[in-house]
Protein backbone atom coordinates (compact mmCIF):
# COMPACT_ATOMS: atom_id res chain seq x y z
CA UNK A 1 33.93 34.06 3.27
CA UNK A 2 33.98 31.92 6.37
CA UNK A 3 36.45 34.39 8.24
CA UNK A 4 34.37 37.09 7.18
CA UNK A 5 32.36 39.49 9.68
CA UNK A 6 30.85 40.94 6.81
CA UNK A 7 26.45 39.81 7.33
CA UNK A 8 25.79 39.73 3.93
CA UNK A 9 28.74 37.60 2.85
CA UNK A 10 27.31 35.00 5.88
CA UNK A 11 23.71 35.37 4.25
CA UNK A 12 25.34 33.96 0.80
CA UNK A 13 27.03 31.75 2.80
CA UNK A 14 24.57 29.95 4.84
CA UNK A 15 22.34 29.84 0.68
CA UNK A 16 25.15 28.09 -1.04
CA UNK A 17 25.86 25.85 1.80
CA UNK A 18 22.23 24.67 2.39
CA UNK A 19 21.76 25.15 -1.46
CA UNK A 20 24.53 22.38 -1.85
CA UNK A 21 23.79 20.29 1.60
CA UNK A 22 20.06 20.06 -0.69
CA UNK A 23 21.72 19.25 -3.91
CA UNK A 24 24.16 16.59 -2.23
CA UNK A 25 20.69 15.10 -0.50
CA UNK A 26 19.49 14.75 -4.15
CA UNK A 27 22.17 13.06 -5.72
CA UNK A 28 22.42 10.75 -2.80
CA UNK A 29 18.62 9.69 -2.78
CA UNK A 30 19.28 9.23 -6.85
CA UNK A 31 22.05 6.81 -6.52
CA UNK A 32 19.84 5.30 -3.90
CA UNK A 33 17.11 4.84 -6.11
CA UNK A 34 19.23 3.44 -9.06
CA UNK A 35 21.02 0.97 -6.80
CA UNK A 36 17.23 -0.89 -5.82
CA UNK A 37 16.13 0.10 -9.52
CA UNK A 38 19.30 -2.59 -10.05
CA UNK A 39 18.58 -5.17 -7.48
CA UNK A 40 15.01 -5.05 -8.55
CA UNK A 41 16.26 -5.74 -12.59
CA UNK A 42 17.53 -9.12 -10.75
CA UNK A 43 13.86 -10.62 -10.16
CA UNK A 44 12.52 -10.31 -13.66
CA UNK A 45 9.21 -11.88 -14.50
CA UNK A 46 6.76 -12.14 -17.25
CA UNK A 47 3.89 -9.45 -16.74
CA UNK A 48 0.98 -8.75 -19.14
CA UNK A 49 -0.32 -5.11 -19.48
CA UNK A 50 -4.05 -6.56 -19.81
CA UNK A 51 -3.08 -7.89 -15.82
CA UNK A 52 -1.02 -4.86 -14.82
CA UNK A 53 -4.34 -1.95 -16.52
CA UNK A 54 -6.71 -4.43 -13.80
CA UNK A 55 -4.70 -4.45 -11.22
CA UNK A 56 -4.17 -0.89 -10.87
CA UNK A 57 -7.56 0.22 -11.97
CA UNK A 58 -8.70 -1.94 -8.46
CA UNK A 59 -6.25 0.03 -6.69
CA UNK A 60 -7.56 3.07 -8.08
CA UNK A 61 -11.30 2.52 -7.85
CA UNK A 62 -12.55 5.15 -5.88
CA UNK A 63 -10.63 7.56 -8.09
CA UNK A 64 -11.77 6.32 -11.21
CA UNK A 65 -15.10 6.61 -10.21
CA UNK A 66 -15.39 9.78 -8.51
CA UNK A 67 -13.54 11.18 -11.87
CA UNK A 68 -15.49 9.67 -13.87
CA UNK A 69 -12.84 8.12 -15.74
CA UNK A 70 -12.74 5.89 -19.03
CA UNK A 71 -9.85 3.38 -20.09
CA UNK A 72 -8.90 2.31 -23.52
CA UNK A 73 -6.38 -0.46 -24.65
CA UNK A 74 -4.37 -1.93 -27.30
CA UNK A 75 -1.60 -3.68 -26.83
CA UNK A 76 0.13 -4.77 -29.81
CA UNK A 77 2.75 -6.37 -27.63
CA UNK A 78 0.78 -7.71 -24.72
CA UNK A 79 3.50 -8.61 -22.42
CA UNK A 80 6.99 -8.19 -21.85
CA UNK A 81 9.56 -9.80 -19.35
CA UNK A 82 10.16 -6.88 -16.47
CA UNK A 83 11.03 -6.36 -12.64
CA UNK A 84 7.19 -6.35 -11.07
CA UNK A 85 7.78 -3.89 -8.87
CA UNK A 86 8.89 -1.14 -11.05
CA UNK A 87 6.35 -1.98 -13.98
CA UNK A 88 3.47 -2.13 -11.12
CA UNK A 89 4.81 1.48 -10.30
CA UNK A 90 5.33 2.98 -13.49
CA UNK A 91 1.40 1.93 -14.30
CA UNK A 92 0.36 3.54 -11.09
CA UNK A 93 2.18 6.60 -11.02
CA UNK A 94 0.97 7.33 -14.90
CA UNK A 95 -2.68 6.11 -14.38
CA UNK A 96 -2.98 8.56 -11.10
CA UNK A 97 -1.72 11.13 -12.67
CA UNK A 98 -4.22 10.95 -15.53
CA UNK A 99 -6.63 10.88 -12.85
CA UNK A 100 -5.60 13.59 -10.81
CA UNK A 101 -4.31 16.16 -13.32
CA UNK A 102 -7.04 15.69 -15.79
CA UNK A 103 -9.29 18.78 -16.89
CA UNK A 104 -12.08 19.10 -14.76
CA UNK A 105 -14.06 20.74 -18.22
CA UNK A 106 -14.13 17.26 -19.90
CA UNK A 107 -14.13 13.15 -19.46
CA UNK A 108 -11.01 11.97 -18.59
CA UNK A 109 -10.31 9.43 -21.44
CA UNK A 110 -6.95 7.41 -20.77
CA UNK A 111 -5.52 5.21 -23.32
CA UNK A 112 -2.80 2.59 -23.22
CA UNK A 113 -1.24 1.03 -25.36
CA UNK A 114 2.21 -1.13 -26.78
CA UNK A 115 3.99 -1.36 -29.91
CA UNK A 116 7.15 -2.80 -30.78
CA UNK A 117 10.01 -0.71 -32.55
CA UNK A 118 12.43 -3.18 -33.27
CA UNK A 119 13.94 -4.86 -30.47
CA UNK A 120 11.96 -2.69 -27.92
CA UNK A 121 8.77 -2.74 -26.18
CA UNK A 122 7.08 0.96 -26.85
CA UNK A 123 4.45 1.45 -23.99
CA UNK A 124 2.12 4.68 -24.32
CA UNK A 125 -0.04 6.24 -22.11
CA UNK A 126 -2.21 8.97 -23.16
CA UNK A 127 -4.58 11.31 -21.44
CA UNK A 128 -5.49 13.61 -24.16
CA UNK A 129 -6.15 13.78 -27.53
């Protein structure tokens, strides 16, 4: 195809080449983000979910309340031993997106909660019932 004076040949050409320049960008910001994930598994700490729900509720307070937005907890487990950084995300990200993709037609209710199943920590969050 690349000798090719043929313009609809070049049209595939120039998709499959930005097509894989895109999927090559993907895998590279993957690996990226599993090498920190790693480096970040290094600095482990003991976090409890009670501290981690207030925490990001603060950082969320002007979304909670402009949503309208209830919380409910139970933690089984309370805590669990965990890089800070990713557990601090993985709250936020799920908590926003309660927030932000809830129905407009009813109350946001978001529940959180932890269970064990046997050697592992099980952490739920729900935004409907």
């Amino acid at each position: 195809m690349e000798d090719s004076e043929d313009e609809s040949q070049n049209e595939i050409k120039n998709l499959l080449m930005s097509s894989a320049q895109l999927l090559e960008d993907k895998i590279k910001a993957t690996l990226k983000t599993i090498q920190q994930m790693q480096a970040n598994k290094k600095s482990v700490e003991l976090l409890y979910f009670n501290n981690l729900v207030t925490e990001t509720k603060r950082s969320l307070l002007i979304l909670i309340k402009n949503n309208n937005v209830k919380f409910n907890t139970n933690f089984k487990v309370t805590s669990m031993r965990y890089s800070p950084s990713i557990l601090e995300s993985i709250f936020y990200n799920l908590m926003s997106n309660s927030i932000k993709y809830g129905s407009k037609k009813r109350k946001t209710i978001v529940t959180i909660s932890s269970h064990k199943e046997g050697d592992v920590t099980v952490l739920e969050f729900k935004d409907r019932d």
